[in-house]
C-alpha atoms as a PDB file:
ATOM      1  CA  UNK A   1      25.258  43.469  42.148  1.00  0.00           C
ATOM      2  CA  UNK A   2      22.968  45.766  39.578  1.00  0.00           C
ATOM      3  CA  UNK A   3      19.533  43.694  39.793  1.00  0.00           C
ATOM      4  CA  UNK A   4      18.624  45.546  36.857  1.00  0.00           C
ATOM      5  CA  UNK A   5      21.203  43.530  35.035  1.00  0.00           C
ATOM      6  CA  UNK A   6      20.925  40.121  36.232  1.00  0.00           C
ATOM      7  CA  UNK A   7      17.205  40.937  35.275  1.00  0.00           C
ATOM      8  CA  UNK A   8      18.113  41.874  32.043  1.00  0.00           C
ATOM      9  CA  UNK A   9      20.135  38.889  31.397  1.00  0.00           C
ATOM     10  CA  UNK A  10      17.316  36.238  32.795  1.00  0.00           C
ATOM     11  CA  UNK A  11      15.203  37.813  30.593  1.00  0.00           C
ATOM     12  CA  UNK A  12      17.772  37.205  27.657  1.00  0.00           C
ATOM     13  CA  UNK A  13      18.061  34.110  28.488  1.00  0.00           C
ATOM     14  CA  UNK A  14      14.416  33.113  28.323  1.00  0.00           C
ATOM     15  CA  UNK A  15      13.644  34.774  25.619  1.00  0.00           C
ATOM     16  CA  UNK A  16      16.984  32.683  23.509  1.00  0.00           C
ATOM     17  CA  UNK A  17      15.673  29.167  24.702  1.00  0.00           C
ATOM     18  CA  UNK A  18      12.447  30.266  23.452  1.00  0.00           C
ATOM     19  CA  UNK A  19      13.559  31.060  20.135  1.00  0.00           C
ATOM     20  CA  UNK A  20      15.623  28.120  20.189  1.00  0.00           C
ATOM     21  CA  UNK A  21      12.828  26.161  20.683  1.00  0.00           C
ATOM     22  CA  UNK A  22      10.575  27.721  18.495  1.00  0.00           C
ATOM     23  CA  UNK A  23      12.931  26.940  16.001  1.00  0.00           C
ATOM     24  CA  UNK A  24      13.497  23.449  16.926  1.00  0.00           C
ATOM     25  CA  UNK A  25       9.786  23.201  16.435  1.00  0.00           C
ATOM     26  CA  UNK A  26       9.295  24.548  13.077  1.00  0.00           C
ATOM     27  CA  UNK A  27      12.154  22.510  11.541  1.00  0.00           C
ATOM     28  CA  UNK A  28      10.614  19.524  13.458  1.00  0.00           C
ATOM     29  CA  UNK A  29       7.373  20.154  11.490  1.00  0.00           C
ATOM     30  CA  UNK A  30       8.615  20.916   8.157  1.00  0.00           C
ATOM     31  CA  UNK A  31      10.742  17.011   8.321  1.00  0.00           C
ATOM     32  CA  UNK A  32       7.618  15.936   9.091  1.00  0.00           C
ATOM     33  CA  UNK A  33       5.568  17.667   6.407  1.00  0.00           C
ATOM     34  CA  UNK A  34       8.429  16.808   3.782  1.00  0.00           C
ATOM     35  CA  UNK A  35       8.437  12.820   4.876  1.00  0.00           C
ATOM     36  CA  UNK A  36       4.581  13.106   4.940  1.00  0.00           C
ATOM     37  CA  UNK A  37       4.949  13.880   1.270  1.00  0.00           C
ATOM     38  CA  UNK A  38       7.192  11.637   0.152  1.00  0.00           C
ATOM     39  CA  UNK A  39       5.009   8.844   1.731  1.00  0.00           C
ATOM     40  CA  UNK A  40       1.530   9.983  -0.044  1.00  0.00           C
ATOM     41  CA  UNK A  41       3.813  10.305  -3.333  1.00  0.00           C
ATOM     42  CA  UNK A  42       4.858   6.497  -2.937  1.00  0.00           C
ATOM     43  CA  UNK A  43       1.320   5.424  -1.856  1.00  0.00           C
ATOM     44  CA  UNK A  44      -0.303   7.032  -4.675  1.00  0.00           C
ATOM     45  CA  UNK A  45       1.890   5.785  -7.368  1.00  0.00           C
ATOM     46  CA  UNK A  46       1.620   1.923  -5.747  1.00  0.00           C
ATOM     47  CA  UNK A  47      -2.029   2.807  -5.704  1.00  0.00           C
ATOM     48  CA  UNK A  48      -2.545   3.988  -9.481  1.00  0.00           C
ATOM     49  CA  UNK A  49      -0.662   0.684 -10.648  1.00  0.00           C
ATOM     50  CA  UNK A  50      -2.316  -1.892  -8.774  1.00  0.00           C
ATOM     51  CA  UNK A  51      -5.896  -0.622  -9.118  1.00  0.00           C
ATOM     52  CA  UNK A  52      -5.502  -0.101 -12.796  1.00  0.00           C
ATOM     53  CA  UNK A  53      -4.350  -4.056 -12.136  1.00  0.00           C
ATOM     54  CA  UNK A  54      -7.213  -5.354 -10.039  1.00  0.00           C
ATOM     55  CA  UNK A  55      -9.853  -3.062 -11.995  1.00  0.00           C
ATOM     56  CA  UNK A  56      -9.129  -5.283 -15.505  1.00  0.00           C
ATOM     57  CA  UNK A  57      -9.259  -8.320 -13.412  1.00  0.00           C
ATOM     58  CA  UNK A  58     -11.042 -10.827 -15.434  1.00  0.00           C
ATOM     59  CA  UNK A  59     -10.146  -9.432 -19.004  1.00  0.00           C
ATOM     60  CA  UNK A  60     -10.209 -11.697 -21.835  1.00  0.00           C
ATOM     61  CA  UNK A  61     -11.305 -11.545 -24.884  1.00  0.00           C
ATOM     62  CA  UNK A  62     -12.744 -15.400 -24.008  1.00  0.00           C
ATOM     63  CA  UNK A  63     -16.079 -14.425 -22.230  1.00  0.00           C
ATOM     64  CA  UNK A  64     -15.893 -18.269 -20.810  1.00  0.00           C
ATOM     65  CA  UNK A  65     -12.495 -17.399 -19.373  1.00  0.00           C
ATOM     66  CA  UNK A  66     -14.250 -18.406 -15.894  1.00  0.00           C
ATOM     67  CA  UNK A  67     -10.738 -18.690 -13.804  1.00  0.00           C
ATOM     68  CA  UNK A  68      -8.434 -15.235 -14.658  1.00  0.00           C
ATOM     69  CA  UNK A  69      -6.909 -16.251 -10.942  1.00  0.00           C
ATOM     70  CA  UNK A  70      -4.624 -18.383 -11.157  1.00  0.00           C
ATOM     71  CA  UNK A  71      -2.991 -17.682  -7.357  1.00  0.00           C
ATOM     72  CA  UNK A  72      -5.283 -16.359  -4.529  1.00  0.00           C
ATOM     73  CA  UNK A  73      -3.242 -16.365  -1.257  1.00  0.00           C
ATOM     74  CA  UNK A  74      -3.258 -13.827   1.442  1.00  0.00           C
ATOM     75  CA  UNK A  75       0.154 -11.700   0.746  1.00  0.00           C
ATOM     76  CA  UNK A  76       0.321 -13.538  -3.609  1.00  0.00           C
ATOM     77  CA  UNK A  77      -2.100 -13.091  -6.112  1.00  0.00           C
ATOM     78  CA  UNK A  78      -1.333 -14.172  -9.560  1.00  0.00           C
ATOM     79  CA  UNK A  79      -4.031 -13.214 -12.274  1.00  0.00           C
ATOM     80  CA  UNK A  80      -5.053 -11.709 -16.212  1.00  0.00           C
ATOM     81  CA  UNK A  81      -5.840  -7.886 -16.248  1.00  0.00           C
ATOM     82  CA  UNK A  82      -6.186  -5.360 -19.151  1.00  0.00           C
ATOM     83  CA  UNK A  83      -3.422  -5.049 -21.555  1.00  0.00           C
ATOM     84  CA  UNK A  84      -3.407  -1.197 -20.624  1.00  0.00           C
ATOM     85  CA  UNK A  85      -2.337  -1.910 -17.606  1.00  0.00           C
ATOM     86  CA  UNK A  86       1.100  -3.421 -19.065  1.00  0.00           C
ATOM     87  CA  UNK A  87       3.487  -1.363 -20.464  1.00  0.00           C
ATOM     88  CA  UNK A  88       3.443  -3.142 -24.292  1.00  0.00           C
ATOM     89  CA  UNK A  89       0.678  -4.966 -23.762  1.00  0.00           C
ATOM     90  CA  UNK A  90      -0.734  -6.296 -26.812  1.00  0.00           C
ATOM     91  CA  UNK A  91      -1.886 -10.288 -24.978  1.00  0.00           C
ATOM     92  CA  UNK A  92      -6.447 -10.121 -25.995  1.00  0.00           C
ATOM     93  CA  UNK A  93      -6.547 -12.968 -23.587  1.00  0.00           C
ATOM     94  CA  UNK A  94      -5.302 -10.446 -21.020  1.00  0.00           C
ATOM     95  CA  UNK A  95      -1.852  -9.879 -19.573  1.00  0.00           C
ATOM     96  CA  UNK A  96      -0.594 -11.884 -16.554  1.00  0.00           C
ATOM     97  CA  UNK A  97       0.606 -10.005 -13.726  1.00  0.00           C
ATOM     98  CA  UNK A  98       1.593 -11.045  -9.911  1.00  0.00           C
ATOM     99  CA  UNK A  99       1.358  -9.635  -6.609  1.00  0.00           C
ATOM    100  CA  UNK A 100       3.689 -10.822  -3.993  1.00  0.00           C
ATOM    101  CA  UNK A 101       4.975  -9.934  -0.657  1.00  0.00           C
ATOM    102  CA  UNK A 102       7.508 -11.716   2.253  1.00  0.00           C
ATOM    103  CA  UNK A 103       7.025  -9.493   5.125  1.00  0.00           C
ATOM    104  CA  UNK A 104       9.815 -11.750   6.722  1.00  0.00           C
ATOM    105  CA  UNK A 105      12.810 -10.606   4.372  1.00  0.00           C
ATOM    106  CA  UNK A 106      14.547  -8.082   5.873  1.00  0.00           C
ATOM    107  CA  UNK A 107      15.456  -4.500   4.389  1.00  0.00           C
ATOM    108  CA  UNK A 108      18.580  -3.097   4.571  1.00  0.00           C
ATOM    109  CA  UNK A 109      18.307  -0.122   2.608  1.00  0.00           C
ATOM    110  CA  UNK A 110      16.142   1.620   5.588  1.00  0.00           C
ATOM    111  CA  UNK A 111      16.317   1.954   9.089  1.00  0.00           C
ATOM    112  CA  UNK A 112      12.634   1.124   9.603  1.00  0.00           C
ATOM    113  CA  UNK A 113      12.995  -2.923  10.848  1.00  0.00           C
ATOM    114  CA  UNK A 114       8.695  -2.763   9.853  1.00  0.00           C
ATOM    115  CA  UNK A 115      10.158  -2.513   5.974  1.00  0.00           C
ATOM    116  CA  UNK A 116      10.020  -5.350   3.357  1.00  0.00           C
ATOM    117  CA  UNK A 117       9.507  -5.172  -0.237  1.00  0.00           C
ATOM    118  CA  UNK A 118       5.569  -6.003  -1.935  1.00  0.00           C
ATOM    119  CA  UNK A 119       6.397  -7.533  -5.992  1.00  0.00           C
ATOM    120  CA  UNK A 120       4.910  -6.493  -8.881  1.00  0.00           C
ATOM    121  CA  UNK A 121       5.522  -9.111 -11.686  1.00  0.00           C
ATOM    122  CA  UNK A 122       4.538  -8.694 -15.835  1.00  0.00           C
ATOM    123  CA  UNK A 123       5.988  -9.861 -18.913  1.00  0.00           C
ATOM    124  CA  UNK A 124       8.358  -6.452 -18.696  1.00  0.00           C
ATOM    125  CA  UNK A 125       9.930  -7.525 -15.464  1.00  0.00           C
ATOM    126  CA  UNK A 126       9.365  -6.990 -11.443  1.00  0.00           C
ATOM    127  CA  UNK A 127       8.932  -3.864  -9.923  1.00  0.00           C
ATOM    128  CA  UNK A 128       9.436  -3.523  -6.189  1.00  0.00           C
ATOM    129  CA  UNK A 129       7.657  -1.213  -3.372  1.00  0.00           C
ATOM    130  CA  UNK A 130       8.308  -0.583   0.048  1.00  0.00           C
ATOM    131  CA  UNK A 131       5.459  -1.644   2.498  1.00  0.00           C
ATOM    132  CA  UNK A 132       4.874  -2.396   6.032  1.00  0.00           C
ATOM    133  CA  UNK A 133       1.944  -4.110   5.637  1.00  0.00           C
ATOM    134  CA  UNK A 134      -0.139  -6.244   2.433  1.00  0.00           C
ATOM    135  CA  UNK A 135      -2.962  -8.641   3.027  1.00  0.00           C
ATOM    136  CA  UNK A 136      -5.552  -9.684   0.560  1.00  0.00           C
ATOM    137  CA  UNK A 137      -8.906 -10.923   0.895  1.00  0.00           C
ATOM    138  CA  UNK A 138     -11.017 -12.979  -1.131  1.00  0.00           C
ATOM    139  CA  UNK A 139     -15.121 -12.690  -1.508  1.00  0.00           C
ATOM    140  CA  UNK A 140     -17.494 -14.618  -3.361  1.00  0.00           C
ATOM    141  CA  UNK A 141     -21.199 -13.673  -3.584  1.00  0.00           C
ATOM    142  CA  UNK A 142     -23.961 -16.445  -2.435  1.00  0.00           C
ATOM    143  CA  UNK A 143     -26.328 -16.836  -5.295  1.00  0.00           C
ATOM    144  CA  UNK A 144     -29.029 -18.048  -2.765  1.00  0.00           C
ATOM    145  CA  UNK A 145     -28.712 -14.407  -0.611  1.00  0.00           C
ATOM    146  CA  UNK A 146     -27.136 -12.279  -2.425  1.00  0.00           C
ATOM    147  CA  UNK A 147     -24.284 -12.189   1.035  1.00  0.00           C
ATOM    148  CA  UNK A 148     -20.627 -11.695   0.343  1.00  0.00           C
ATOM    149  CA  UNK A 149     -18.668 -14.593   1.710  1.00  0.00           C
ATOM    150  CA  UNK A 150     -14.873 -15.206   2.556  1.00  0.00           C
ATOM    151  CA  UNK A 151     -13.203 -17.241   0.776  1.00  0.00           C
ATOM    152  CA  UNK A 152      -9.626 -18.558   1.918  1.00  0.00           C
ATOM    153  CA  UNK A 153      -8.549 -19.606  -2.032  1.00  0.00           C
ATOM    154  CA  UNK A 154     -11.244 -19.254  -4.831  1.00  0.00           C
ATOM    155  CA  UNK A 155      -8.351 -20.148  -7.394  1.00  0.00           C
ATOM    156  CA  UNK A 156      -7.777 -23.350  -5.927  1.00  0.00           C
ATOM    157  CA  UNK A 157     -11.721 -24.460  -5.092  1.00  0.00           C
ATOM    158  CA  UNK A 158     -12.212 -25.699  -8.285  1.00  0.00           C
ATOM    159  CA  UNK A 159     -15.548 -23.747  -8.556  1.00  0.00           C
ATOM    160  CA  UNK A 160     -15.942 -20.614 -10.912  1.00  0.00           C
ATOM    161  CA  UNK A 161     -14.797 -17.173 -10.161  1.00  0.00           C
ATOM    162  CA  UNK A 162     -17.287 -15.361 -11.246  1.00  0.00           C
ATOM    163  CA  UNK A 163     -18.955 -13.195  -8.844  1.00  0.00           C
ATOM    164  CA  UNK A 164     -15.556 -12.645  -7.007  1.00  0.00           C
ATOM    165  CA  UNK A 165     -14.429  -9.206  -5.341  1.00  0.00           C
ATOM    166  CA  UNK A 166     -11.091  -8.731  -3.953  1.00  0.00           C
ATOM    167  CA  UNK A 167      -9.868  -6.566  -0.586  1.00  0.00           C
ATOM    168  CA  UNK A 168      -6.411  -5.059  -0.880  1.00  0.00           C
ATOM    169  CA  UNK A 169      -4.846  -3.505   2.308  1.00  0.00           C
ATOM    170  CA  UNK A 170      -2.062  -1.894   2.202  1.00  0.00           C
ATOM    171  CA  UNK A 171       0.174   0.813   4.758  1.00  0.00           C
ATOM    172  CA  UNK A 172       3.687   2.407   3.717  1.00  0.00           C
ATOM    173  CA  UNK A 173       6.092   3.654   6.336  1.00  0.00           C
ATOM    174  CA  UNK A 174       8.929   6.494   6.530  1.00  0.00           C
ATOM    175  CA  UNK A 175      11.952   4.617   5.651  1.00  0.00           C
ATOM    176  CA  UNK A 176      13.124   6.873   8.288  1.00  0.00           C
ATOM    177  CA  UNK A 177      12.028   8.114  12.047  1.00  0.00           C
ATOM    178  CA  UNK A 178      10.170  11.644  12.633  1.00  0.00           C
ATOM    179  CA  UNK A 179      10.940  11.209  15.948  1.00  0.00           C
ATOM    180  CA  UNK A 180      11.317   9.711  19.299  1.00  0.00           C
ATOM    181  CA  UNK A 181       9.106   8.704  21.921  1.00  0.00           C
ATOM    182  CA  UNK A 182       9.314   9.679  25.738  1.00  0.00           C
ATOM    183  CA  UNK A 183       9.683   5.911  26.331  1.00  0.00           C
ATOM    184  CA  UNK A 184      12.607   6.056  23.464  1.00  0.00           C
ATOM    185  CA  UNK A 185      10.704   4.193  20.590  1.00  0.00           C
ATOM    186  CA  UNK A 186      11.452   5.506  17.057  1.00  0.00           C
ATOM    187  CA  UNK A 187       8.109   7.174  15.576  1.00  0.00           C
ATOM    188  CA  UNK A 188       7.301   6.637  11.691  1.00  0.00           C
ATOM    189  CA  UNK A 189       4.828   8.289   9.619  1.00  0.00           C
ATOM    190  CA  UNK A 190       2.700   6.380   8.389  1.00  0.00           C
ATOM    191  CA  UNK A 191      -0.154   6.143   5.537  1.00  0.00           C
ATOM    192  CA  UNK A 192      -2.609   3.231   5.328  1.00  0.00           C
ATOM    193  CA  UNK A 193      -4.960   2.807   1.932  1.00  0.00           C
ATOM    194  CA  UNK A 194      -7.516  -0.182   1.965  1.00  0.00           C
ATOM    195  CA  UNK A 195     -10.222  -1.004  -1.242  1.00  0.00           C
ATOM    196  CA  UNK A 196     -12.426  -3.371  -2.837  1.00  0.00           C
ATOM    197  CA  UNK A 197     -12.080  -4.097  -6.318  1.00  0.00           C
ATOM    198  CA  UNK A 198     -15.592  -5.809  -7.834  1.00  0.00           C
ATOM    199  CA  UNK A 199     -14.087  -6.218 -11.423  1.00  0.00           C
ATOM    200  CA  UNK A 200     -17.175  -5.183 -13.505  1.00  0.00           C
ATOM    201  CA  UNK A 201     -15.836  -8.423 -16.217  1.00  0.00           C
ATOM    202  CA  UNK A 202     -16.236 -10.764 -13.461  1.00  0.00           C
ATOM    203  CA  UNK A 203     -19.153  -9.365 -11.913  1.00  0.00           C
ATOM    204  CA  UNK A 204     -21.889  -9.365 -15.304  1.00  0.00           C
ATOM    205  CA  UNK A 205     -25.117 -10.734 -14.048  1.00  0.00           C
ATOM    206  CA  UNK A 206     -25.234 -12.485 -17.277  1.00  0.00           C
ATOM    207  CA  UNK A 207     -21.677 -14.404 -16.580  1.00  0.00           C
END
């Protein structure tokens, strides 16, 4: 037997499973760059909607209007925000518009079993995201300290809701796994955006 050959062909075949897996590699990464994408894409659209949303909280051409909430729960918020924020909107009391999410209802468009569907509702109709998590949070300043405190429902406490600031958290999935674990779990990519809206019309010291 020619050792030269058998050499040869070792070397061959070393050099073809490294290629292989080179390759392997690099389409690995560029599924995971394109799904990376494709989840910042949906996050920042979601995002530009619903901060334009909470940022007009409060707007009414009524500077009484001391209750623009009429929901506060932690996964449904129902309240009045800037006509701009509406396609059409033309209401000067402000435009209603509700938040909602059932993180029980299952999802069959994706294979992701973390997937269920966050509402946006206006006078045009509902628009529907995908979303693994949603959880709101409710503040109210103390006049006395000046301290931010939770509140659990400021639309139902019968008090007024000035001085209010709201805590939106939100993460967004793959609809689809970037891989697999070594224990066999299906790995997502995911993106998580949290922020606190202190609506300038509800927040006037002179309110």
């Amino acid at each position: 037997m020619n050792i030269g050959i058998v050499t040869s062909y070792v070397i061959g075949g070393f050099m073809l499973i490294s290629i292989l897996a080179f390759n392997i590699s690099l389409n690995t990464t560029g599924q995971e760059t394109t799904i990376s994408t494709i989840n910042q894409e949906k996050r920042d659209n979601l995002v530009e909607l619903i901060s334009c949303d909470f940022n007009g909280l409060g707007y009414s051409d009524d500077v009484f209007n001391n209750e623009p909430i009429a929901t506060s729960e932690r996964n449904r918020i129902e309240f009045r925000t800037s006509p701009a924020c509406v396609d059409n909107g033309d209401n000067t009391s402000g435009e209603l518009v509700t938040l909602y999410a059932d993180s029980t209802a299952f999802v069959s468009s994706t294979t992701n079993p973390n997937d269920f569907y966050l509402y946006r509702e206006d006078k045009n109709g509902t628009t529907r995201f995908l979303v693994t998590y949603f959880k709101l949070k409710y503040y109210k300043r103390d006049v006395s300290s000046g301290n931010w405190e939770e509140q659990s429902d400021p639309a139902g406490s019968g008090t007024s809701q000035r001085g209010i600031k709201v805590r939106v958290e939100i993460m967004i999935e793959s609809e689809e796994p970037i891989r697999i674990s070594p224990q066999g779990d299906y790995i997502y990519h995911r993106t998580a955006w949290t922020r606190e809206f202190l609506p300038n019309i509800m927040n006037h010291p002179w309110n």
